[in-house]
N, C-alpha and C. Protein backbone atom coordinates (compact mmCIF):
# COMPACT_ATOMS: atom_id res chain seq x y z
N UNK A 1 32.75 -50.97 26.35
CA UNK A 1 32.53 -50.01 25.29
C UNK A 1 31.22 -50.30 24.56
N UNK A 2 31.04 -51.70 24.39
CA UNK A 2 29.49 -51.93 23.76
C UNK A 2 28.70 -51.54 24.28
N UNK A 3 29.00 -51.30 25.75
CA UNK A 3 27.54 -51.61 26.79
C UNK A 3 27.40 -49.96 27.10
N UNK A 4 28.15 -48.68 26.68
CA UNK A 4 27.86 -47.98 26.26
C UNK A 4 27.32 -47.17 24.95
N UNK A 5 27.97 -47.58 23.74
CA UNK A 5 26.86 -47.42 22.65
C UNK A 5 25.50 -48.18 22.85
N UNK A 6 25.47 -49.39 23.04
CA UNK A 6 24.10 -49.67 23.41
C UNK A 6 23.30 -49.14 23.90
N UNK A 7 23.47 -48.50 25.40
CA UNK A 7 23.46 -47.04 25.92
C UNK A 7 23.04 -46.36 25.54
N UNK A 8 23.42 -45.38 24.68
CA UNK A 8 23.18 -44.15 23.76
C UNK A 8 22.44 -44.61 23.08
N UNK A 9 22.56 -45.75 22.14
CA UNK A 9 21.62 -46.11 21.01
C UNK A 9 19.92 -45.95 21.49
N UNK A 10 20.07 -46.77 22.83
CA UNK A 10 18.86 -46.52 23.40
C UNK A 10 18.08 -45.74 23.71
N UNK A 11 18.96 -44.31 24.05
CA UNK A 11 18.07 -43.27 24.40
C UNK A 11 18.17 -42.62 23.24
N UNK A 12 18.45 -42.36 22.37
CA UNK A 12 18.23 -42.05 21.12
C UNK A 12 16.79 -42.60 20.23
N UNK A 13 16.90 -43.80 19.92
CA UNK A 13 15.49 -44.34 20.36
C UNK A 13 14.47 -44.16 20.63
N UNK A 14 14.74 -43.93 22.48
CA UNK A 14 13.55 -43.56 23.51
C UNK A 14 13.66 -42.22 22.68
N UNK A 15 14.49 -41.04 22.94
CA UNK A 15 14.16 -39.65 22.43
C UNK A 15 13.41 -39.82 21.00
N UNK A 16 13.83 -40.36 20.02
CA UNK A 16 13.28 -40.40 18.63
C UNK A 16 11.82 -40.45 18.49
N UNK A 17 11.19 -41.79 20.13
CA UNK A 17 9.77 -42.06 20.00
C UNK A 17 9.28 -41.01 20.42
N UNK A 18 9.42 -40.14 21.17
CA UNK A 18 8.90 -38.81 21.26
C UNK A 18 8.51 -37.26 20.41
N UNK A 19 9.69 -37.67 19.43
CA UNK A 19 9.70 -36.52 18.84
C UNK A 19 9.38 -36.70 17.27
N UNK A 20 9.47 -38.08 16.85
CA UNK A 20 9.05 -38.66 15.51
C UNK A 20 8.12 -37.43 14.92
N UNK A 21 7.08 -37.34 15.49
CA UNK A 21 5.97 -36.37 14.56
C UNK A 21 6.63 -35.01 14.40
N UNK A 22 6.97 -34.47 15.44
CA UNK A 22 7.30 -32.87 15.20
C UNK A 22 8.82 -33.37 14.11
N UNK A 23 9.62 -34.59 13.71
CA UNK A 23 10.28 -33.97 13.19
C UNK A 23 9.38 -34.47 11.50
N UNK A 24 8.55 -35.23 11.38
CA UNK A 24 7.67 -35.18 10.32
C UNK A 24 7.21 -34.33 9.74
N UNK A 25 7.15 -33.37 10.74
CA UNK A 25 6.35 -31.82 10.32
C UNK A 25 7.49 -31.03 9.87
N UNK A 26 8.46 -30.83 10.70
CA UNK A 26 9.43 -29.88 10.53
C UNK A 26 10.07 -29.82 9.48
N UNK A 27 10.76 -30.96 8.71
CA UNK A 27 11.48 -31.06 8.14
C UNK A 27 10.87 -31.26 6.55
N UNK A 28 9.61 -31.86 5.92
CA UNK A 28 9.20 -31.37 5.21
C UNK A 28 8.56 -29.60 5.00
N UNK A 29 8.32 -29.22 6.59
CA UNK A 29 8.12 -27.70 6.25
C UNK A 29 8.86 -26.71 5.80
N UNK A 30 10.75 -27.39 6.10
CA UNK A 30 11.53 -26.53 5.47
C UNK A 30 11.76 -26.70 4.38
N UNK A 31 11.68 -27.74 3.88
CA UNK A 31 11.92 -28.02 2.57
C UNK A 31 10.99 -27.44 1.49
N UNK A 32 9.55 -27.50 2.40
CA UNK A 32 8.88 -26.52 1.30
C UNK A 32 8.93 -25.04 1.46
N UNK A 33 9.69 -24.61 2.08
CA UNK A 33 10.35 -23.02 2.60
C UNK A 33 10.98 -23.30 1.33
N UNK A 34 12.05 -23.40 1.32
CA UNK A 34 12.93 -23.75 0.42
C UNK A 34 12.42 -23.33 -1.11
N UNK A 35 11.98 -24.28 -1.39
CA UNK A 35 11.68 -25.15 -2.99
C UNK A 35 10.33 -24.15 -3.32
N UNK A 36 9.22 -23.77 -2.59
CA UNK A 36 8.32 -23.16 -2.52
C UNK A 36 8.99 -21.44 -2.99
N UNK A 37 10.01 -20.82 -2.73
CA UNK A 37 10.30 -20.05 -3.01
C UNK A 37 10.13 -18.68 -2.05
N UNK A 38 9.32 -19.33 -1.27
CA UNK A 38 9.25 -18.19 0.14
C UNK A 38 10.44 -17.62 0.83
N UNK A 39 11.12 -18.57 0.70
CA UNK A 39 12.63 -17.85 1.57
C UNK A 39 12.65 -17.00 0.83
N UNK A 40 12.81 -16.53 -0.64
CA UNK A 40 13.31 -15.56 -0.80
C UNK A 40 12.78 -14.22 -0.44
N UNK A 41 11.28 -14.18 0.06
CA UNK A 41 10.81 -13.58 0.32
C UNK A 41 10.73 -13.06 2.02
N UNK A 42 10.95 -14.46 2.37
CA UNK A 42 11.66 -14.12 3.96
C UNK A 42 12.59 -13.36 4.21
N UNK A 43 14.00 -13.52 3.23
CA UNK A 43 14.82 -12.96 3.41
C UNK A 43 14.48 -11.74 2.88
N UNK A 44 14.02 -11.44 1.97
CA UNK A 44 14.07 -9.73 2.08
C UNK A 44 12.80 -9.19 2.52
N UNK A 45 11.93 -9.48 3.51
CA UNK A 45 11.41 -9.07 4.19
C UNK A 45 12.39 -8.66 6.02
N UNK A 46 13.20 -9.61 5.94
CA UNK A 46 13.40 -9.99 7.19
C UNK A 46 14.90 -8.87 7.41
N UNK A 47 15.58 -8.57 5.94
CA UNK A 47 16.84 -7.79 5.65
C UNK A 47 16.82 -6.65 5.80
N UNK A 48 15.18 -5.81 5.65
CA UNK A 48 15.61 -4.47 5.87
C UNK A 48 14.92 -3.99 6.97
N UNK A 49 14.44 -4.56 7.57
CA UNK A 49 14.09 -4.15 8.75
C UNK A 49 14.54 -5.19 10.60
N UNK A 50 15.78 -4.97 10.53
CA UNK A 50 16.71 -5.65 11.42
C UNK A 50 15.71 -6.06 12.87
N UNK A 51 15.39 -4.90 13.62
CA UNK A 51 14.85 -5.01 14.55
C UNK A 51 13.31 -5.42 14.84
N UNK A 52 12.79 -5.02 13.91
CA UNK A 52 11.43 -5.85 13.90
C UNK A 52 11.69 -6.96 13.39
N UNK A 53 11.97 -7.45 12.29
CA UNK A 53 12.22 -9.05 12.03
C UNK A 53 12.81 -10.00 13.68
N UNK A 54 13.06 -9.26 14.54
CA UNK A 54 14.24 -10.10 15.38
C UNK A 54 12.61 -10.07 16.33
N UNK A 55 12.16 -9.02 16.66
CA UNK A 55 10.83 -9.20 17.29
C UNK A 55 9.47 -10.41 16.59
N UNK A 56 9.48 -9.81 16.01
CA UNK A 56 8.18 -11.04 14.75
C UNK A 56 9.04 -12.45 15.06
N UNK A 57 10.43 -12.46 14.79
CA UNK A 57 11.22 -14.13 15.25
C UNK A 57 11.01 -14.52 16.60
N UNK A 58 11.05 -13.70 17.18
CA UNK A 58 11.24 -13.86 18.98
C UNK A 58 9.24 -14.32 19.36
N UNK A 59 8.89 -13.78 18.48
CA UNK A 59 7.40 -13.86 19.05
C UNK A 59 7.13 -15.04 17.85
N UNK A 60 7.27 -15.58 16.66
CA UNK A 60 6.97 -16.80 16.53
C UNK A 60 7.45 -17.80 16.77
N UNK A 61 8.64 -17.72 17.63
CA UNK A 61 9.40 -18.42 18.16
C UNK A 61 8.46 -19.09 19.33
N UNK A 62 8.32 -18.24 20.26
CA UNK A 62 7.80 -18.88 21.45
C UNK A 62 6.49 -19.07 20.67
N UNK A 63 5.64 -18.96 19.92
CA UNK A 63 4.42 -19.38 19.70
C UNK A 63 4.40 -20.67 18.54
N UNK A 64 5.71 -21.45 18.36
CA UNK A 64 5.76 -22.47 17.69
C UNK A 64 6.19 -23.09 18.27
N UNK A 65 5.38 -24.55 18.66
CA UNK A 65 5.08 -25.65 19.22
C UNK A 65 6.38 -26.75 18.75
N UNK A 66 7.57 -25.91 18.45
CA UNK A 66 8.99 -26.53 18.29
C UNK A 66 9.91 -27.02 19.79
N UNK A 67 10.27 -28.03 19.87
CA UNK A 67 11.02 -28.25 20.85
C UNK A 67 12.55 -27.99 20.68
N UNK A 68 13.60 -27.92 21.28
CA UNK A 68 15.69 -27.63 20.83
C UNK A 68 15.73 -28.78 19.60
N UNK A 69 14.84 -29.82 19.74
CA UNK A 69 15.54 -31.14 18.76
C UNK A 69 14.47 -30.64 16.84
N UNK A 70 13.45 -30.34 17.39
CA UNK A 70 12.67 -30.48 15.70
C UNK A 70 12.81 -28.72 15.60
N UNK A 71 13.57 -27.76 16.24
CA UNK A 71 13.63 -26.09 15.35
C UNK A 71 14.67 -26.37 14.46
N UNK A 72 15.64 -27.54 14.57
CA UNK A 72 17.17 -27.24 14.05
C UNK A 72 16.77 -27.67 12.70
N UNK A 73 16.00 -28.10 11.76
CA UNK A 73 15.48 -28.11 10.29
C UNK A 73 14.87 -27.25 9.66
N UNK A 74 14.17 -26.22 10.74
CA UNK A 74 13.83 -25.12 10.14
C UNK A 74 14.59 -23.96 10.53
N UNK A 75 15.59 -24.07 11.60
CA UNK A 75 16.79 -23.31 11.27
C UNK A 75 17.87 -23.19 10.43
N UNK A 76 18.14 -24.57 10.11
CA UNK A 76 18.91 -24.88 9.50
C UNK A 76 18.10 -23.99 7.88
N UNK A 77 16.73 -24.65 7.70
CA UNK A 77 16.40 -24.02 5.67
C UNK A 77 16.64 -22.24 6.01
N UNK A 78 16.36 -21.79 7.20
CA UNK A 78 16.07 -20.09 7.06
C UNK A 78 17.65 -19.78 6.88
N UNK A 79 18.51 -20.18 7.41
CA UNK A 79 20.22 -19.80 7.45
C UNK A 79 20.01 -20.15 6.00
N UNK A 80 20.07 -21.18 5.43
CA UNK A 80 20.53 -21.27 3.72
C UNK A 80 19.77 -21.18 3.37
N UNK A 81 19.02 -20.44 3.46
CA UNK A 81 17.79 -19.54 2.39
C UNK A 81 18.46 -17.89 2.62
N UNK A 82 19.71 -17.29 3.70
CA UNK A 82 20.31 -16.48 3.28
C UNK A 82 19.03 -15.76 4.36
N UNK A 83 18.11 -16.22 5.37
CA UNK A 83 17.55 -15.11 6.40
C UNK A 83 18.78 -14.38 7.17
N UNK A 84 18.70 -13.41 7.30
CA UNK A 84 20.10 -12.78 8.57
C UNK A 84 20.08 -13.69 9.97
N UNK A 85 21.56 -13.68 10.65
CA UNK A 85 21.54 -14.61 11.57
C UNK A 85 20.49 -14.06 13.15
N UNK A 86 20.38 -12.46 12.95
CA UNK A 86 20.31 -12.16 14.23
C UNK A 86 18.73 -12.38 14.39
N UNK A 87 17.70 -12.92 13.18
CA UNK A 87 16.29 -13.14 13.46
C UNK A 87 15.97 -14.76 13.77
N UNK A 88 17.26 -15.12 12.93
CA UNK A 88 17.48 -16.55 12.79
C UNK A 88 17.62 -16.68 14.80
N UNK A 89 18.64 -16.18 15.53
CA UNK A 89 19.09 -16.54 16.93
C UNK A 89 18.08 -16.24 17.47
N UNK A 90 17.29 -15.25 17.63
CA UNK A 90 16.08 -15.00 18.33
C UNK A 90 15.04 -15.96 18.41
N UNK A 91 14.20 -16.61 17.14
CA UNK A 91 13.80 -17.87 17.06
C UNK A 91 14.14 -18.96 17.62
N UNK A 92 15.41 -19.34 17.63
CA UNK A 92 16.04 -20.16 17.95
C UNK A 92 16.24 -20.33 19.62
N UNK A 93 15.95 -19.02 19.95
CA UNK A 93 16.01 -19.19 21.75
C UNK A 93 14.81 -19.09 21.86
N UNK A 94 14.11 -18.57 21.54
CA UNK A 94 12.46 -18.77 21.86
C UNK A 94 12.09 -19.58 21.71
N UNK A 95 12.24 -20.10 20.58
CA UNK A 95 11.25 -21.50 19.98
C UNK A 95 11.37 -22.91 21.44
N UNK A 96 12.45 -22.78 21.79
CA UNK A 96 12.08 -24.40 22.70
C UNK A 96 12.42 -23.87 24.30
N UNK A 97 12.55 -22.71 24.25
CA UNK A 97 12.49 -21.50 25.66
C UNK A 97 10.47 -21.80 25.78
N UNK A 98 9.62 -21.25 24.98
CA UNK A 98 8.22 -21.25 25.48
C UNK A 98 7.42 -21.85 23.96
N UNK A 99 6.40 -22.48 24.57
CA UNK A 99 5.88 -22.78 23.31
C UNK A 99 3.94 -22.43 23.94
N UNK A 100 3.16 -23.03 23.09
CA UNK A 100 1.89 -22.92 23.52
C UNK A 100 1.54 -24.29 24.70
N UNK A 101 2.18 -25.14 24.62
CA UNK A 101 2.39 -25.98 25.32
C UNK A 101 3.19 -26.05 26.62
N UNK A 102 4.19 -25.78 26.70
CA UNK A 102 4.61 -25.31 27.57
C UNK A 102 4.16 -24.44 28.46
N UNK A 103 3.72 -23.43 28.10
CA UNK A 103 2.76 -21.95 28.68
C UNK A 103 1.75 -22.72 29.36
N UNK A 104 0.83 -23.33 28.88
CA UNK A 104 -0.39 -23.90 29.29
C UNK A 104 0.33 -24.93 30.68
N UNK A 105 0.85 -25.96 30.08
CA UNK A 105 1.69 -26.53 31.62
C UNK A 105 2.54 -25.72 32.93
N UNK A 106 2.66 -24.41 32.54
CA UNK A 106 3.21 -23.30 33.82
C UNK A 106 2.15 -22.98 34.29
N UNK A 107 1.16 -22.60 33.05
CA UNK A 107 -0.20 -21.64 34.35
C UNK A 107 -0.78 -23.02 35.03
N UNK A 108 -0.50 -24.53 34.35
CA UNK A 108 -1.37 -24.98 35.64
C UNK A 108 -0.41 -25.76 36.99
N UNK A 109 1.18 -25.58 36.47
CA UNK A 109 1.62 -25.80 37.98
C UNK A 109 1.86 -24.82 38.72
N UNK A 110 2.38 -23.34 38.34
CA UNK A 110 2.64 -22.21 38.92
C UNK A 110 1.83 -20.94 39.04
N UNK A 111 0.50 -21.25 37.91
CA UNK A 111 -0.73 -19.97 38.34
C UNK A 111 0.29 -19.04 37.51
N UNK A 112 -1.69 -18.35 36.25
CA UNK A 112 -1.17 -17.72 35.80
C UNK A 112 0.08 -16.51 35.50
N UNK A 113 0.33 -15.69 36.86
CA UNK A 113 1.30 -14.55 36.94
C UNK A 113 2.26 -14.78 36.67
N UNK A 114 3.21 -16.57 37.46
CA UNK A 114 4.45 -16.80 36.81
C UNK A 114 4.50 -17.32 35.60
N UNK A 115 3.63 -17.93 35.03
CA UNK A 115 3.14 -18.73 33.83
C UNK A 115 3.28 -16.96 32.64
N UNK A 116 3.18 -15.96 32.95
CA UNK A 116 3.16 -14.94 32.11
C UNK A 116 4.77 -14.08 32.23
N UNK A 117 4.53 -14.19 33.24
CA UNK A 117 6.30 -14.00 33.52
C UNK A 117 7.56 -14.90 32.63
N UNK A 118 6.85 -15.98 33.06
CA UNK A 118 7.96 -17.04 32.42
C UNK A 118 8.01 -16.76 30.18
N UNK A 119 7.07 -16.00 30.22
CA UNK A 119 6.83 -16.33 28.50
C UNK A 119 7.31 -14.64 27.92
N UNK A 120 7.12 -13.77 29.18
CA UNK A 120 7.68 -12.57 28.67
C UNK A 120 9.52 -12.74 28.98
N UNK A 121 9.84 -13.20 29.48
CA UNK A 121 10.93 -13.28 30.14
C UNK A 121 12.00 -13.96 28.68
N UNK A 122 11.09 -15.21 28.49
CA UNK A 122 11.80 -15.91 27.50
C UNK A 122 11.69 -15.09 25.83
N UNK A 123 11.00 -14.19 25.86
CA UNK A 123 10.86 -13.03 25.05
C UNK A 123 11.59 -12.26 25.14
N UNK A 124 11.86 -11.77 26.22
CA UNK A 124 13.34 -10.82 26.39
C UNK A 124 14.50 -11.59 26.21
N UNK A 125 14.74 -12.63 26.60
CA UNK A 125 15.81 -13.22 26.63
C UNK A 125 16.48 -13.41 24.79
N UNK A 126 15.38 -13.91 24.36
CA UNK A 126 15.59 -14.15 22.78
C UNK A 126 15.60 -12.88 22.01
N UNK A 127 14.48 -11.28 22.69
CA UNK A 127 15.12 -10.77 22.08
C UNK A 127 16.38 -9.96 21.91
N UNK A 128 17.08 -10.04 23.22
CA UNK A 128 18.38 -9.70 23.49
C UNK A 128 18.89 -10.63 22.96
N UNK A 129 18.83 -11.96 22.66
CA UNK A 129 19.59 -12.17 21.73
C UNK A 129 19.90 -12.30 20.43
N UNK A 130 18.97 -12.22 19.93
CA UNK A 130 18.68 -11.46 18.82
C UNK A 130 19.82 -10.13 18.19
N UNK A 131 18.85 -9.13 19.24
CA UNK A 131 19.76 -7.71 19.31
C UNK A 131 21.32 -7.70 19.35
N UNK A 132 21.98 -8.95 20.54
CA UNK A 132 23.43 -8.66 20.44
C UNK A 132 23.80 -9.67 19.13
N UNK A 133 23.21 -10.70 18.73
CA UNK A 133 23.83 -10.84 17.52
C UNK A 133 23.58 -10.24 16.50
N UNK A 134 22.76 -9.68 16.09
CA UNK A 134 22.63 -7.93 15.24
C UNK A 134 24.00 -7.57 14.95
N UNK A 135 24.24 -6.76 16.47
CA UNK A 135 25.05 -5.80 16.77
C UNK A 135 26.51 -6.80 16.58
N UNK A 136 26.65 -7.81 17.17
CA UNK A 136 28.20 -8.48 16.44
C UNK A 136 28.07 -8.37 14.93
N UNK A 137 27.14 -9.04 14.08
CA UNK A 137 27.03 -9.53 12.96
C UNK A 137 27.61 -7.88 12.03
N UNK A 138 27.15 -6.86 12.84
CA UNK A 138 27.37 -5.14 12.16
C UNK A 138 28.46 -4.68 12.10
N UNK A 139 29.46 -5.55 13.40
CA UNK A 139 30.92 -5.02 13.21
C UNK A 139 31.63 -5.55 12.95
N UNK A 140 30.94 -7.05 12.07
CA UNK A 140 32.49 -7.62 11.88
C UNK A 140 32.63 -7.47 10.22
């Protein structure tokens, strides 16, 4: 049993040395979302216009240099800053679906066409999901 937490501890660790900076960035950036007073302005920018907010999310999503481990602090401030969930999910699949980094590493193993494919694709993907959590969030 030790010689498995040890285990985990380790790659936790190893993962941590990787991602240390982006979560340096991230997590003071929500906080000044927050405290800064912008959420509130997020959120009612983002409230009355359902379907473009989920587009503008889906497209700064993939264009922020967030990986699955450093979006969840600035998902986490936009949910309790009261943004709607369905711009919130769209981000959230984009953001570590394509980044500017990522993009740049497809066009140079797969050549530009799939490298553009792959970034519209992950654009649709987020914004369908987006859209169907909209559409749950409307009927319940």
């Amino acid at each position: 049993m030790l010689n498995h937490l040890t285990s985990i501890f380790d790659i936790v660790l190893f993962s941590l040395k990787d991602i240390w900076f982006y979560l340096l960035i991230t997590i003071p950036t929500s906080v000044l979302i927050n405290l800064s007073g912008a959420a509130k302005y997020l959120k009612t920018a983002l409230r009355g216009r359902p379907y473009i907010a989920i587009l503008l999310a889906a497209l700064i999503g993939a264009l922020s240099p967030f990986c699955s481990c450093t979006v969840v602090p600035v998902i986490a401030s936009l949910l309790i800053s009261g943004v709607p969930l369905a711009p919130v999910m769209a981000f959230w699949i984009a953001s570590p679906s394509m980044d500017p980094e990522i993009f740049f590493l497809s066009v140079t193993a797969l050549g530009w066409e799939l490298a553009v494919w792959r970034l519209v694709s992950a654009l649709i993907l987020s914004v369908a999901a987006g859209f169907i959590t909209n559409m749950i969030a409307n009927k319940l």
